[in-house]
PDB file of N, CA and C in Angstrom:
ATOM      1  N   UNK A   1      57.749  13.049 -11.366  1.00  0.00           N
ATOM      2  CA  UNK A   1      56.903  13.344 -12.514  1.00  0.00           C
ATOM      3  C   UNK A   1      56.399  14.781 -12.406  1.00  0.00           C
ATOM      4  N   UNK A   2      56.256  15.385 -13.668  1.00  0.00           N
ATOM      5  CA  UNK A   2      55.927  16.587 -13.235  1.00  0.00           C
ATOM      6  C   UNK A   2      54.352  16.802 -13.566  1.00  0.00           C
ATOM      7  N   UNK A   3      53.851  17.818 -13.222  1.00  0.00           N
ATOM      8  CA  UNK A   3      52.477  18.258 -12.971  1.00  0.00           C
ATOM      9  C   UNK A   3      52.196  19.303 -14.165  1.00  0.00           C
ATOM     10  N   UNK A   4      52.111  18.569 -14.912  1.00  0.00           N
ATOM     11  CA  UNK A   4      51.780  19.043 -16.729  1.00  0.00           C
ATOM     12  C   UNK A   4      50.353  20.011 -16.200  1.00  0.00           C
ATOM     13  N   UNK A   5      49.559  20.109 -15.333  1.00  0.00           N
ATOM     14  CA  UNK A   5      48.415  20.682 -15.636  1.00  0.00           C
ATOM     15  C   UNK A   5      48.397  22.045 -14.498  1.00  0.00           C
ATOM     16  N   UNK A   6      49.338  21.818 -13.737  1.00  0.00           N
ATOM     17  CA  UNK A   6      50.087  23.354 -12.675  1.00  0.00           C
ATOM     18  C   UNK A   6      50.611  23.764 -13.483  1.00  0.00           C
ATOM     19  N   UNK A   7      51.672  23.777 -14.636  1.00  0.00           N
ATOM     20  CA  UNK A   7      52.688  24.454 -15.263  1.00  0.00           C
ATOM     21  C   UNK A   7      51.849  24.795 -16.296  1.00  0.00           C
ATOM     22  N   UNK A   8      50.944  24.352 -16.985  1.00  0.00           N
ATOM     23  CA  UNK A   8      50.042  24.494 -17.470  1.00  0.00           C
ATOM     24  C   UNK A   8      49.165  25.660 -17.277  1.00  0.00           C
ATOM     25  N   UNK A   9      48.529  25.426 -16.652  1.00  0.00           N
ATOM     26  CA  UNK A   9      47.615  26.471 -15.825  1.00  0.00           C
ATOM     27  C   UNK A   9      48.658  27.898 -15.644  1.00  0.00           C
ATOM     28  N   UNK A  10      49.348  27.490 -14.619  1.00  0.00           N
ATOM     29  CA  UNK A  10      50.390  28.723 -14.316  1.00  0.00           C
ATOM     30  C   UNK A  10      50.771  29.630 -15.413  1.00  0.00           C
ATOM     31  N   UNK A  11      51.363  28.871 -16.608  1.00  0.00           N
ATOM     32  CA  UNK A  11      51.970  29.626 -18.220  1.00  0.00           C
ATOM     33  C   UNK A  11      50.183  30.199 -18.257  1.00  0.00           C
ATOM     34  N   UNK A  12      49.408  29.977 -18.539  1.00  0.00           N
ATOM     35  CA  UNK A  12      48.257  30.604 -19.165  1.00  0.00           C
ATOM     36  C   UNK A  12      47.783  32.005 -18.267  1.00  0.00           C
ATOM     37  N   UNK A  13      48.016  31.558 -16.825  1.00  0.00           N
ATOM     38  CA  UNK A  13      47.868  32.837 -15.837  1.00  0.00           C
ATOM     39  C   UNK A  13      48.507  33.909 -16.189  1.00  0.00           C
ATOM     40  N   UNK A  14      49.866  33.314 -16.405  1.00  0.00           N
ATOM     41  CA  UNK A  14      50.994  34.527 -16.673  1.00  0.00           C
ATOM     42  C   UNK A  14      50.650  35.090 -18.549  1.00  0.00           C
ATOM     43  N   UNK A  15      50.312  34.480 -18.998  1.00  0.00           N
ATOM     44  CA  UNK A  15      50.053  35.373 -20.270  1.00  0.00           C
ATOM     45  C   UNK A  15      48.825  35.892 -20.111  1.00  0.00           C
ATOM     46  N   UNK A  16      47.343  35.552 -19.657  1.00  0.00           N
ATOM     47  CA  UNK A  16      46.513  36.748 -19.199  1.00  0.00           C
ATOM     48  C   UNK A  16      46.346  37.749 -18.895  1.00  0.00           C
ATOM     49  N   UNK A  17      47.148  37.877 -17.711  1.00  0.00           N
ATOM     50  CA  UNK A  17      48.133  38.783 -16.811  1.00  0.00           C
ATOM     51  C   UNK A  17      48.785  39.814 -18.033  1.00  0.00           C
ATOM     52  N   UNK A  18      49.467  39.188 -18.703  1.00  0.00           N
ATOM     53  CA  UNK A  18      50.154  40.278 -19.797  1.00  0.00           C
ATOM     54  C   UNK A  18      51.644  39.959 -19.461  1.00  0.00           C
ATOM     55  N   UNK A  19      52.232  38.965 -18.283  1.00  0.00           N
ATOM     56  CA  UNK A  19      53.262  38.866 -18.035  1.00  0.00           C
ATOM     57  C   UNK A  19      53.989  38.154 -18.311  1.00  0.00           C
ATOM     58  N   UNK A  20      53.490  37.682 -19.319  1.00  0.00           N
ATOM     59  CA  UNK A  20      53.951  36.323 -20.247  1.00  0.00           C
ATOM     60  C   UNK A  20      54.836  37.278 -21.651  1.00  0.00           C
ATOM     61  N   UNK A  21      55.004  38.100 -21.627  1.00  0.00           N
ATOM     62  CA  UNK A  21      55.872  38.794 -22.860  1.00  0.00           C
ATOM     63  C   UNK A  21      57.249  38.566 -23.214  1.00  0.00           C
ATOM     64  N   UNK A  22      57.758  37.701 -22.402  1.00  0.00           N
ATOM     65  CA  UNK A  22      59.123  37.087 -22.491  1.00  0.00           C
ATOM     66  C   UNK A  22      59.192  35.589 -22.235  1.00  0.00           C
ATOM     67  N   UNK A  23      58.089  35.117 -22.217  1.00  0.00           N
ATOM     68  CA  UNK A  23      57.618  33.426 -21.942  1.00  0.00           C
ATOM     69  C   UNK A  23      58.026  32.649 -23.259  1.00  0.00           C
ATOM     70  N   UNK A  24      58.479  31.354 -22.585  1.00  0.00           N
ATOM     71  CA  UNK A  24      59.604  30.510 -23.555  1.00  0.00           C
ATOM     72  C   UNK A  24      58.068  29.955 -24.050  1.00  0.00           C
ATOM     73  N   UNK A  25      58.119  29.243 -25.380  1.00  0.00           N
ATOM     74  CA  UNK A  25      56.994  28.036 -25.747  1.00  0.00           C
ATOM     75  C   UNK A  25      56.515  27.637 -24.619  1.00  0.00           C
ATOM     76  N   UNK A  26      55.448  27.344 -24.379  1.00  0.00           N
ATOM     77  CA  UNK A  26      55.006  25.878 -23.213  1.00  0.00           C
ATOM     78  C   UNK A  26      55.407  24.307 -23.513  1.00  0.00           C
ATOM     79  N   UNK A  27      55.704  23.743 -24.694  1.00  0.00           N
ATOM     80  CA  UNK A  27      56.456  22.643 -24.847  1.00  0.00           C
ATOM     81  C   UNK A  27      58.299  23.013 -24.491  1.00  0.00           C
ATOM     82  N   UNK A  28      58.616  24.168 -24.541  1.00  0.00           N
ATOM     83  CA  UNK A  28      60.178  24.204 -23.874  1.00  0.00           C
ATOM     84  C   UNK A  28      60.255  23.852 -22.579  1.00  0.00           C
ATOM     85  N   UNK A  29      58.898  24.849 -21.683  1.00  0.00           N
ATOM     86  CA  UNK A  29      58.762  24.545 -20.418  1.00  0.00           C
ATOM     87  C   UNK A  29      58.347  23.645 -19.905  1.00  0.00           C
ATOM     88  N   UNK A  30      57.814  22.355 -20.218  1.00  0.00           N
ATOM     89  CA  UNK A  30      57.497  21.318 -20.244  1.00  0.00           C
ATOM     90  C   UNK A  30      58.788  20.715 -20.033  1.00  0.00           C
ATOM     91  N   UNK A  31      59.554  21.078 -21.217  1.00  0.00           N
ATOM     92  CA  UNK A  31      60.706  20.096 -21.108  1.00  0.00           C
ATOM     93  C   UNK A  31      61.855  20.374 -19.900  1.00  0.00           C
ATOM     94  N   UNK A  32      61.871  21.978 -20.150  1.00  0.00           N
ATOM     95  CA  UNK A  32      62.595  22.395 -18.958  1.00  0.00           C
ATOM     96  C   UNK A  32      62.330  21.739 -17.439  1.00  0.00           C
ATOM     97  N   UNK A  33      61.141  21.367 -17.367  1.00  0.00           N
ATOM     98  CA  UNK A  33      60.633  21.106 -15.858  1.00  0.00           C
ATOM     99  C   UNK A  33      61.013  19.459 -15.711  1.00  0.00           C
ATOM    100  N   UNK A  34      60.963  19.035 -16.844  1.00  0.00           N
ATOM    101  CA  UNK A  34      60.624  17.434 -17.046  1.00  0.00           C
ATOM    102  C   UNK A  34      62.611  17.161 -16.912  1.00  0.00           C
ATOM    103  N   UNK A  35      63.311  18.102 -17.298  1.00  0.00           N
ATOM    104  CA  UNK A  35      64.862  17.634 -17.465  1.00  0.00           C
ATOM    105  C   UNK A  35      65.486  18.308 -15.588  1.00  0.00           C
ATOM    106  N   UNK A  36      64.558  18.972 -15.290  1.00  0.00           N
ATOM    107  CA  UNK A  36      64.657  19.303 -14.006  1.00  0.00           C
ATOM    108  C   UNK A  36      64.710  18.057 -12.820  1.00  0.00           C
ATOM    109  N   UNK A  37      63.160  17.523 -13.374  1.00  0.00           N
ATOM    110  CA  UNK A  37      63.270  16.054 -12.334  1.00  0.00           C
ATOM    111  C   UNK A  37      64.237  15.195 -12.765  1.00  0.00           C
ATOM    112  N   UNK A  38      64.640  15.150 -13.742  1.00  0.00           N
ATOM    113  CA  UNK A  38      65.808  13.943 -13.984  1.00  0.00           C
ATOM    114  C   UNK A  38      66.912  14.325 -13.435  1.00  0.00           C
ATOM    115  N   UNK A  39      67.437  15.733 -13.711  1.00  0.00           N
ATOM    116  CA  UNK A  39      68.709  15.513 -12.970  1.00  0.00           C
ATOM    117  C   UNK A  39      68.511  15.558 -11.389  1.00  0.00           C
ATOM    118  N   UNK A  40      67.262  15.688 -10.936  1.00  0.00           N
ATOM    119  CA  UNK A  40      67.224  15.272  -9.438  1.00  0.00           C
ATOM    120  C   UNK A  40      67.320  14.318  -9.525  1.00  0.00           C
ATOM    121  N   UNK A  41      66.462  13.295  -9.991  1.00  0.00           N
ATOM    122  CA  UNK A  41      66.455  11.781 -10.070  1.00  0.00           C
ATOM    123  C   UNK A  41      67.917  11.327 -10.299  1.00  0.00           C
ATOM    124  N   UNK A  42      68.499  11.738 -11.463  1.00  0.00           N
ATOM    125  CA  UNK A  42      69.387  10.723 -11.682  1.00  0.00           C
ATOM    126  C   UNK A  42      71.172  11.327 -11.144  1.00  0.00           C
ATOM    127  N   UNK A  43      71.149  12.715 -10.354  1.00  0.00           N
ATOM    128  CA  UNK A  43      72.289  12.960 -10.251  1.00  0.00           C
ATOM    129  C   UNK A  43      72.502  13.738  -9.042  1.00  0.00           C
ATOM    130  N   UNK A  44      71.363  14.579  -8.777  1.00  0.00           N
ATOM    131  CA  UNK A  44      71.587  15.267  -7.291  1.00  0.00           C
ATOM    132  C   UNK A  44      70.667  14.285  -6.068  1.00  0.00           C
ATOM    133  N   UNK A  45      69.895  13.434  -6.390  1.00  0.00           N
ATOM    134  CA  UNK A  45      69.694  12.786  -5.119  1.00  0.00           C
ATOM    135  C   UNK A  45      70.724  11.643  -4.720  1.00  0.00           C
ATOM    136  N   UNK A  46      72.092  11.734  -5.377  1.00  0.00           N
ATOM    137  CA  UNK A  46      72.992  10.421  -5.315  1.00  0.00           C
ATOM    138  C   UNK A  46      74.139  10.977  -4.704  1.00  0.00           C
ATOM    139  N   UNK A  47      73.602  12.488  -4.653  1.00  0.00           N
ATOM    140  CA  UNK A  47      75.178  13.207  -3.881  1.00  0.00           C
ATOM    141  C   UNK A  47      75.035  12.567  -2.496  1.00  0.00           C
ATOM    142  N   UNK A  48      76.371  12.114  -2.058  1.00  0.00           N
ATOM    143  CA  UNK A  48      76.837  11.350  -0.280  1.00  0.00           C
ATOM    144  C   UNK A  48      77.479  13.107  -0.283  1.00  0.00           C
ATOM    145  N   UNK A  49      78.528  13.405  -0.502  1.00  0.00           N
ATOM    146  CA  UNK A  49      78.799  14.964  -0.021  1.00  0.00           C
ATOM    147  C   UNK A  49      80.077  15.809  -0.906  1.00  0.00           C
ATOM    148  N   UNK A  50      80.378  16.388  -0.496  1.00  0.00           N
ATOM    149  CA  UNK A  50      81.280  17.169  -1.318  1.00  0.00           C
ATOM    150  C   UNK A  50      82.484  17.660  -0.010  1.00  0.00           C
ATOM    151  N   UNK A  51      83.658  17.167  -0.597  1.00  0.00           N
ATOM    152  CA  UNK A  51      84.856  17.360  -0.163  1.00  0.00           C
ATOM    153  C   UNK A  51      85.245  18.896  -0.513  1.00  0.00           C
ATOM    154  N   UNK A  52      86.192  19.520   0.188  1.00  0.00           N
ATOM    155  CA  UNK A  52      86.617  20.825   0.831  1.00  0.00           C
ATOM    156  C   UNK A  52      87.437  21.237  -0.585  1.00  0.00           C
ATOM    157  N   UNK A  53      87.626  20.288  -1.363  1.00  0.00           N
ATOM    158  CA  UNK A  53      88.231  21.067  -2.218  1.00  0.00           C
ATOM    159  C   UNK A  53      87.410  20.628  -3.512  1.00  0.00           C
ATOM    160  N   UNK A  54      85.868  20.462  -3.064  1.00  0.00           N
ATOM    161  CA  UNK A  54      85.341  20.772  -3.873  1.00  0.00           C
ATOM    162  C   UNK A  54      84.477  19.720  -4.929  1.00  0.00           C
ATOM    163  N   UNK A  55      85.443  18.513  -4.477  1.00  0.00           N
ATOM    164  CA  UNK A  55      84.719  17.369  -5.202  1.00  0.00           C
ATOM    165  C   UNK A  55      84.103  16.502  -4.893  1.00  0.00           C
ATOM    166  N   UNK A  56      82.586  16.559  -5.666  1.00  0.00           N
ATOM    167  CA  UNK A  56      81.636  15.540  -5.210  1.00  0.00           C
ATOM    168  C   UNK A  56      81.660  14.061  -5.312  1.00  0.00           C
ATOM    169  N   UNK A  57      80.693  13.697  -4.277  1.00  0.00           N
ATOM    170  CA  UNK A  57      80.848  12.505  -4.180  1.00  0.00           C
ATOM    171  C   UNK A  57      79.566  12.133  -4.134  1.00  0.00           C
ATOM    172  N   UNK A  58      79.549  10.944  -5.188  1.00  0.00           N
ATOM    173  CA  UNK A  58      78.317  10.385  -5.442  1.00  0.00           C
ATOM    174  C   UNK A  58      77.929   8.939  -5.092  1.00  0.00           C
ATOM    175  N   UNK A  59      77.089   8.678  -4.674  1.00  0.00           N
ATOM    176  CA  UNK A  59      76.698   7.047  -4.406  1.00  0.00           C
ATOM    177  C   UNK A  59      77.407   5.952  -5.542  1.00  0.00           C
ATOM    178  N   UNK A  60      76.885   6.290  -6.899  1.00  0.00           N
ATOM    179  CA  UNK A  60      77.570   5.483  -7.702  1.00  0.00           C
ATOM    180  C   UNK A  60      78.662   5.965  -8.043  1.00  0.00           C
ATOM    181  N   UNK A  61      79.826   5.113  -8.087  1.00  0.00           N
ATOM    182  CA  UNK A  61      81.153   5.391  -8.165  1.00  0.00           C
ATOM    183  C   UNK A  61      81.226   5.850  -9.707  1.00  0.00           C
ATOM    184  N   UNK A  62      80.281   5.702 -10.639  1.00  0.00           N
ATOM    185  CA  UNK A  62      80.494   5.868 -12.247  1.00  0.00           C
ATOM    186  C   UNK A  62      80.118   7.266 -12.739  1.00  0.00           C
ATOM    187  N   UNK A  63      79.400   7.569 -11.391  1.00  0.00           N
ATOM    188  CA  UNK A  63      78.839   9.154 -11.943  1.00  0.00           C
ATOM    189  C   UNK A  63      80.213  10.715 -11.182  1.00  0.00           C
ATOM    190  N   UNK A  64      80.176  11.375 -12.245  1.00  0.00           N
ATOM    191  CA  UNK A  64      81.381  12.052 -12.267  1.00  0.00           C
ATOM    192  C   UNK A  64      80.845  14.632 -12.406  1.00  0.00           C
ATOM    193  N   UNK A  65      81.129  14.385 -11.679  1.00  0.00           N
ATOM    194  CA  UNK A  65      80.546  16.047 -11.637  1.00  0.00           C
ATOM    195  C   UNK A  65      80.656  16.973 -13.419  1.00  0.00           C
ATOM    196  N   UNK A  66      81.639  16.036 -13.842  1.00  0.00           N
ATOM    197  CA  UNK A  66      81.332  16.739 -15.401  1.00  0.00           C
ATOM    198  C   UNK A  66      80.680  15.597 -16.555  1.00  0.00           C
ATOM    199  N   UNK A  67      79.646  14.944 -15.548  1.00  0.00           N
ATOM    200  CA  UNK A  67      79.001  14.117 -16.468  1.00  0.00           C
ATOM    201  C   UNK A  67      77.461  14.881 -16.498  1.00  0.00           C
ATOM    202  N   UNK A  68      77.014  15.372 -15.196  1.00  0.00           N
ATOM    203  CA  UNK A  68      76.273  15.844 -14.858  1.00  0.00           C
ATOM    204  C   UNK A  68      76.496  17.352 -15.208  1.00  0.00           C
ATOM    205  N   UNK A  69      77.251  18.292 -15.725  1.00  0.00           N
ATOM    206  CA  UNK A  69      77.445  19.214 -15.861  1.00  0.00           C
ATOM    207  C   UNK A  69      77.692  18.932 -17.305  1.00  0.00           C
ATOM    208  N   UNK A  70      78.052  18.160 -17.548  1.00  0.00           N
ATOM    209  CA  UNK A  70      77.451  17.530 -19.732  1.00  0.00           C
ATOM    210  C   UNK A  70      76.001  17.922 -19.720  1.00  0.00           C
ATOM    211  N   UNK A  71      75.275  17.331 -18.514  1.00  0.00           N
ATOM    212  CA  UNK A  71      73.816  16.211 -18.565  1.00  0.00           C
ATOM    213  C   UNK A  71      72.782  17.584 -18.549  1.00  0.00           C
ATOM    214  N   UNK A  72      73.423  18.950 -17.895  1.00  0.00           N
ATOM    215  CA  UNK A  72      72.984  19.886 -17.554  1.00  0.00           C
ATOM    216  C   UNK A  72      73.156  20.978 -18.879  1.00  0.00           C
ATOM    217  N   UNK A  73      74.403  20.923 -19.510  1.00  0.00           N
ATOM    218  CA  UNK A  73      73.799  21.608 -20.387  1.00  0.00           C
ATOM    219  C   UNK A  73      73.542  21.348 -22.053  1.00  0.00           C
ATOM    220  N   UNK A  74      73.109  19.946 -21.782  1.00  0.00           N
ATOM    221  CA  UNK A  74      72.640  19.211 -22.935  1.00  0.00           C
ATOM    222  C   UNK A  74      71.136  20.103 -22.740  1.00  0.00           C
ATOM    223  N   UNK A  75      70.637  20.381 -21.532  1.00  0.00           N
ATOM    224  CA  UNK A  75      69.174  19.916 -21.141  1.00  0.00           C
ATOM    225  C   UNK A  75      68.777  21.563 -20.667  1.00  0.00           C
ATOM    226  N   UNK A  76      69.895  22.511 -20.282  1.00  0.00           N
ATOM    227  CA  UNK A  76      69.800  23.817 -19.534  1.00  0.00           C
ATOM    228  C   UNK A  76      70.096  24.546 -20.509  1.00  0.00           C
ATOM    229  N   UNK A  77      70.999  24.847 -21.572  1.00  0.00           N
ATOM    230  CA  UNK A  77      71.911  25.381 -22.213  1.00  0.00           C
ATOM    231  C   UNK A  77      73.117  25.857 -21.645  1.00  0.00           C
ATOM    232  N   UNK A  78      74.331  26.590 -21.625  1.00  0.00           N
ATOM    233  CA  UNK A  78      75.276  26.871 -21.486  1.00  0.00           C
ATOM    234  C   UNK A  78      75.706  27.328 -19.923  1.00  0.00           C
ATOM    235  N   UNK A  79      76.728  26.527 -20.111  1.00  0.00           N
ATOM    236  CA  UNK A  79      76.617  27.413 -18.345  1.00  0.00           C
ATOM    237  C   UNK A  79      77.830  28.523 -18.211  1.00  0.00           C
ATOM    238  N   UNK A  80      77.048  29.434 -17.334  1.00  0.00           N
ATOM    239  CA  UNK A  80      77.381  30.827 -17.539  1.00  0.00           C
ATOM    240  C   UNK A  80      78.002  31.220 -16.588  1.00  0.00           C
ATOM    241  N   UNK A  81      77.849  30.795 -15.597  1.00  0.00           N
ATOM    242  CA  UNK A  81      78.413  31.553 -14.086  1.00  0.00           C
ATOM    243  C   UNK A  81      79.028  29.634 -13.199  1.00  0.00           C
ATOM    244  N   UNK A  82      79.816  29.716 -12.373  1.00  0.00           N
ATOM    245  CA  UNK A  82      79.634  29.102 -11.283  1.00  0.00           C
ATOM    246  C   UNK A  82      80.477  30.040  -9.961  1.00  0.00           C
ATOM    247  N   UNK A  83      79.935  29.294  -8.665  1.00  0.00           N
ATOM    248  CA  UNK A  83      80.540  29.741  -7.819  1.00  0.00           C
ATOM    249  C   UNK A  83      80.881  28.707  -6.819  1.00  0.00           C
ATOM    250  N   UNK A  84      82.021  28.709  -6.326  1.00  0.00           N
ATOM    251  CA  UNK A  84      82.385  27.933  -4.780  1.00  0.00           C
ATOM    252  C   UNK A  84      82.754  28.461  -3.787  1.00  0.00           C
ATOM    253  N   UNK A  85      82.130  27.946  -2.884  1.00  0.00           N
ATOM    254  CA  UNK A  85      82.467  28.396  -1.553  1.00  0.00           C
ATOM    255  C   UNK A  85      82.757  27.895  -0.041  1.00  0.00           C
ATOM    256  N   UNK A  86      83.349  28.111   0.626  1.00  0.00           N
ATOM    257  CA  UNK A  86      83.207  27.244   1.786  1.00  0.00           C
ATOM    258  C   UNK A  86      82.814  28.641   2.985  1.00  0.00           C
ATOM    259  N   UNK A  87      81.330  28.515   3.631  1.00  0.00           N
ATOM    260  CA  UNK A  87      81.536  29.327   4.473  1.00  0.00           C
ATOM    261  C   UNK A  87      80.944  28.900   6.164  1.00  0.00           C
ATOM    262  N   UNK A  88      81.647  29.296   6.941  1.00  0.00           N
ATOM    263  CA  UNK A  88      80.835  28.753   8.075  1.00  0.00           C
ATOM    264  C   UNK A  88      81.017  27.327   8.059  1.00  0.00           C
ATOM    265  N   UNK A  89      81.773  26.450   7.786  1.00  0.00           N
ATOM    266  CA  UNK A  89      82.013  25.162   7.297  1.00  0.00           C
ATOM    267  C   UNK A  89      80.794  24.579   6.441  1.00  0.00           C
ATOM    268  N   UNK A  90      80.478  25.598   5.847  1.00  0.00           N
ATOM    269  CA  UNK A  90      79.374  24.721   4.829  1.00  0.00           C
ATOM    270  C   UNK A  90      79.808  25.206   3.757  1.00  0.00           C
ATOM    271  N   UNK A  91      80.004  23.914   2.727  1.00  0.00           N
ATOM    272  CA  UNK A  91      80.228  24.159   1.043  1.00  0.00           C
ATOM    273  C   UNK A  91      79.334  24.106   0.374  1.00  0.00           C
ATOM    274  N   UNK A  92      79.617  25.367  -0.314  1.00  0.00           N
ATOM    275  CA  UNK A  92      78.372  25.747  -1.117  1.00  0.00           C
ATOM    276  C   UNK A  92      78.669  25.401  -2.535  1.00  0.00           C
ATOM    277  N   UNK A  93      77.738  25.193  -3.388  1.00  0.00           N
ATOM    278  CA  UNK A  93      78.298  25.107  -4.858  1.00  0.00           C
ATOM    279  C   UNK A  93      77.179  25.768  -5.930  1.00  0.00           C
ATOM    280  N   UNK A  94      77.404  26.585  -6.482  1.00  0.00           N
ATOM    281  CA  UNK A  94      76.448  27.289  -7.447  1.00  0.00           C
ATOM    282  C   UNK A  94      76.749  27.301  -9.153  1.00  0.00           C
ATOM    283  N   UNK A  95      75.302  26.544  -9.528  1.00  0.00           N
ATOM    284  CA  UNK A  95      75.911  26.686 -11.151  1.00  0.00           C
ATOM    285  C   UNK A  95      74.829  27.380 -11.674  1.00  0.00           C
ATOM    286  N   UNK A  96      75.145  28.461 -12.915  1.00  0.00           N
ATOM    287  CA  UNK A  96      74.023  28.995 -13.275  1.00  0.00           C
ATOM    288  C   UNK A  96      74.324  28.830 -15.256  1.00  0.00           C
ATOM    289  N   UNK A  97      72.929  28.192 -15.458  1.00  0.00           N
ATOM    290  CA  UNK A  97      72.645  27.618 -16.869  1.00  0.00           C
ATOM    291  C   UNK A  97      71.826  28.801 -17.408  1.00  0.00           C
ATOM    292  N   UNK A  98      71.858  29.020 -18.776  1.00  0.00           N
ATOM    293  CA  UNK A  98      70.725  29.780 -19.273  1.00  0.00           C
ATOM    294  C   UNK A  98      69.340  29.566 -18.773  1.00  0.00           C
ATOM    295  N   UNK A  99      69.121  28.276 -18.730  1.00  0.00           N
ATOM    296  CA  UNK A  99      67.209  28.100 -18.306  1.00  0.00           C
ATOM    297  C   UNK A  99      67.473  27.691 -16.794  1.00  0.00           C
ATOM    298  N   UNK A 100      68.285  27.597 -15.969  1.00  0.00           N
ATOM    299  CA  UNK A 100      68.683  26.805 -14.680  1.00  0.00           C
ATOM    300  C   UNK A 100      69.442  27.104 -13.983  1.00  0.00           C
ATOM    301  N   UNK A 101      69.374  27.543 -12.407  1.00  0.00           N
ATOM    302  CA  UNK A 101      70.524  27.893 -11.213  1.00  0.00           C
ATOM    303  C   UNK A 101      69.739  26.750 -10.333  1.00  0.00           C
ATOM    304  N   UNK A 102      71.405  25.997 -10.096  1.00  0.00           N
ATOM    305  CA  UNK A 102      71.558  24.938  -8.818  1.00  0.00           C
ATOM    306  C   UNK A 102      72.435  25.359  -8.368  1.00  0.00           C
ATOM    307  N   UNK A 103      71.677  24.834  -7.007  1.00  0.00           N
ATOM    308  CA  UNK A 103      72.551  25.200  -5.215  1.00  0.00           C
ATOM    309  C   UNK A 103      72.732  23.818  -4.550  1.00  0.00           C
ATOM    310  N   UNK A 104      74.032  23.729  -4.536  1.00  0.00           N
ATOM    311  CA  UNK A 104      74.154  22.092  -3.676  1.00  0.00           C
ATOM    312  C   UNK A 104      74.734  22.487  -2.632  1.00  0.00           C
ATOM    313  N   UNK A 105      74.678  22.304  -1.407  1.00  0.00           N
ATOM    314  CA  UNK A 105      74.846  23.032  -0.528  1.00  0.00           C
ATOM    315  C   UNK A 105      75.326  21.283   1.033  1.00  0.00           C
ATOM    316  N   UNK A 106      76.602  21.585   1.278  1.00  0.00           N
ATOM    317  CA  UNK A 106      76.900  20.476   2.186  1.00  0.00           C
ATOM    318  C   UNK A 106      77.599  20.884   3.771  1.00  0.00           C
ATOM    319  N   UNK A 107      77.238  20.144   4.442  1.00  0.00           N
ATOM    320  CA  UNK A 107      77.738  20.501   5.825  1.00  0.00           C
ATOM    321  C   UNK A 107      77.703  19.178   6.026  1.00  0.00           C
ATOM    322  N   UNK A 108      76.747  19.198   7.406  1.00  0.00           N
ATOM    323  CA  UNK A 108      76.824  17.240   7.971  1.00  0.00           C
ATOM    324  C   UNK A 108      75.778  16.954   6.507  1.00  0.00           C
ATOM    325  N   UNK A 109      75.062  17.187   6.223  1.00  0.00           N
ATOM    326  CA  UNK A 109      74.185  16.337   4.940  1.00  0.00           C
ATOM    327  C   UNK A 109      73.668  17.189   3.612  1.00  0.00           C
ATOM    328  N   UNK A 110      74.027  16.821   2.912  1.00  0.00           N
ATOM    329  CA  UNK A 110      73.548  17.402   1.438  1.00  0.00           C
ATOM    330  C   UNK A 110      72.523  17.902   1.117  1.00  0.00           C
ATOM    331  N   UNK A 111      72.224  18.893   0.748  1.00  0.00           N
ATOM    332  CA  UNK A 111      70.866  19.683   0.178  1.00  0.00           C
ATOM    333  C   UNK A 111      70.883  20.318  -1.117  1.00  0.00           C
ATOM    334  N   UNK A 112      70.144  20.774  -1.757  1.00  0.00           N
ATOM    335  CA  UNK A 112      70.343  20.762  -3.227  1.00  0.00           C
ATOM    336  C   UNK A 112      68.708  21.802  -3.653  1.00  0.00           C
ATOM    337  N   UNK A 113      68.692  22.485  -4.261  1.00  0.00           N
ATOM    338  CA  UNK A 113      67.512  23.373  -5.112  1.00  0.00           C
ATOM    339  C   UNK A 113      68.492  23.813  -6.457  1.00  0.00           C
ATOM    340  N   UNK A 114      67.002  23.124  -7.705  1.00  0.00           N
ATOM    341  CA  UNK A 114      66.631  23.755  -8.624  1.00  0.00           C
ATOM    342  C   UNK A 114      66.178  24.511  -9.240  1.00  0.00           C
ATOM    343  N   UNK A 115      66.543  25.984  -9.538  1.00  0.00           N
ATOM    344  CA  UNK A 115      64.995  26.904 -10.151  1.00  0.00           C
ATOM    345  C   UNK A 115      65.289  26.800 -11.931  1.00  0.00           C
ATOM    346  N   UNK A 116      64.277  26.703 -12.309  1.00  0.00           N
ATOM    347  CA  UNK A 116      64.032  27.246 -13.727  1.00  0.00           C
ATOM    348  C   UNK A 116      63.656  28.609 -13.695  1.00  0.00           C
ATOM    349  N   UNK A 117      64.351  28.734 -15.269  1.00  0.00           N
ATOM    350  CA  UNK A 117      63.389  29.897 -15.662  1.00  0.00           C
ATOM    351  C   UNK A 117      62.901  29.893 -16.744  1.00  0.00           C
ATOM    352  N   UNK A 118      61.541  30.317 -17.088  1.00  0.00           N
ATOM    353  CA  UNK A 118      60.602  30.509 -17.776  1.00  0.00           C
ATOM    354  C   UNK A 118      60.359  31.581 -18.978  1.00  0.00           C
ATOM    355  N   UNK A 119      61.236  32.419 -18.426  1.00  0.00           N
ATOM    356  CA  UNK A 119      61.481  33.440 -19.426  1.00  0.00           C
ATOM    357  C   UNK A 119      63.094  33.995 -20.435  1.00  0.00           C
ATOM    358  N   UNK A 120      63.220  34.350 -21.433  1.00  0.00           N
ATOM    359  CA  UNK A 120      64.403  35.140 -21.616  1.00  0.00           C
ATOM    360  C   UNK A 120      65.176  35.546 -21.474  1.00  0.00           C
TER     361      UNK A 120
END
C-alpha cells in the first residue's frame, strides 16, 4: 500500500522549493506509485530466476514476461530502452518506461528495484 501522505507531503515540498516546474499532477503520481506496488505484488515478487538466455521464470506457470511488459506499459507508458546482460555471472535485466526504470537482477537469488519518475 502506498503512503498517500509521504508522496503527498514530498510533491508539496518540491513545489515550494520551486522544483516542482516539471511535476506530473499529484493524482498521476498517486497512480504512478500505486501501479508501482502492483507490479511488485503481482509480477516481480513471483520471479524464481531468469535463465542465461534470458527468460524468466515465474512461480506461476501462467504469468509470461510479455504479460508483465503489457502490464507495464498499460500503467508506465511506452517502453523506450531495454538492456541485457550477463556479467560476472549475474543477469541483469533493464527496462526503461516513460514514468519507470526496472532492474531485475539474478545470480543465486533474484532482486529487483523500481524507480518512478515524477517529472517530464
Amino acid at each position: 500500500m502506498i503512503d498517500i501522505n509521504r508522496i503527498t507531503n514530498e510533491y508539496d515540498r518540491l513545489k515550494r522549493e520551486g522544483r516542482g516546474n516539471r511535476l506530473l499532477p499529484l493524482d498521476k503520481i498517486l497512480k504512478i506509485e500505486q501501479s508501482k506496488d502492483d507490479l511488485i505484488d503481482i509480477y516481480l515478487s513471483k520471479i524464481k530466476g531468469i535463465t542465461k538466455d534470458f527468460k524468466v521464470v515465474y512461480d506461476d506457470k501462467e504469468m509470461t514476461l510479455s504479460s508483465q511488459e503489457k502490464f507495464c506499459s498499460n500503467r508506465f507508458g511506452t517502453l523506450n530502452f531495454t538492456d541485457k546482460a550477463i556479467e560476472n555471472g549475474k543477469i541483469k535485466m533493464v527496462y526503461a518506461y516513460n514514468f519507470c526504470l526496472i532492474t531485475i537482477e539474478c545470480s543465486s537469488y533474484v532482486t529487483y528495484k523500481v524507480n518512478v519518475f515524477w517529472d517530464l
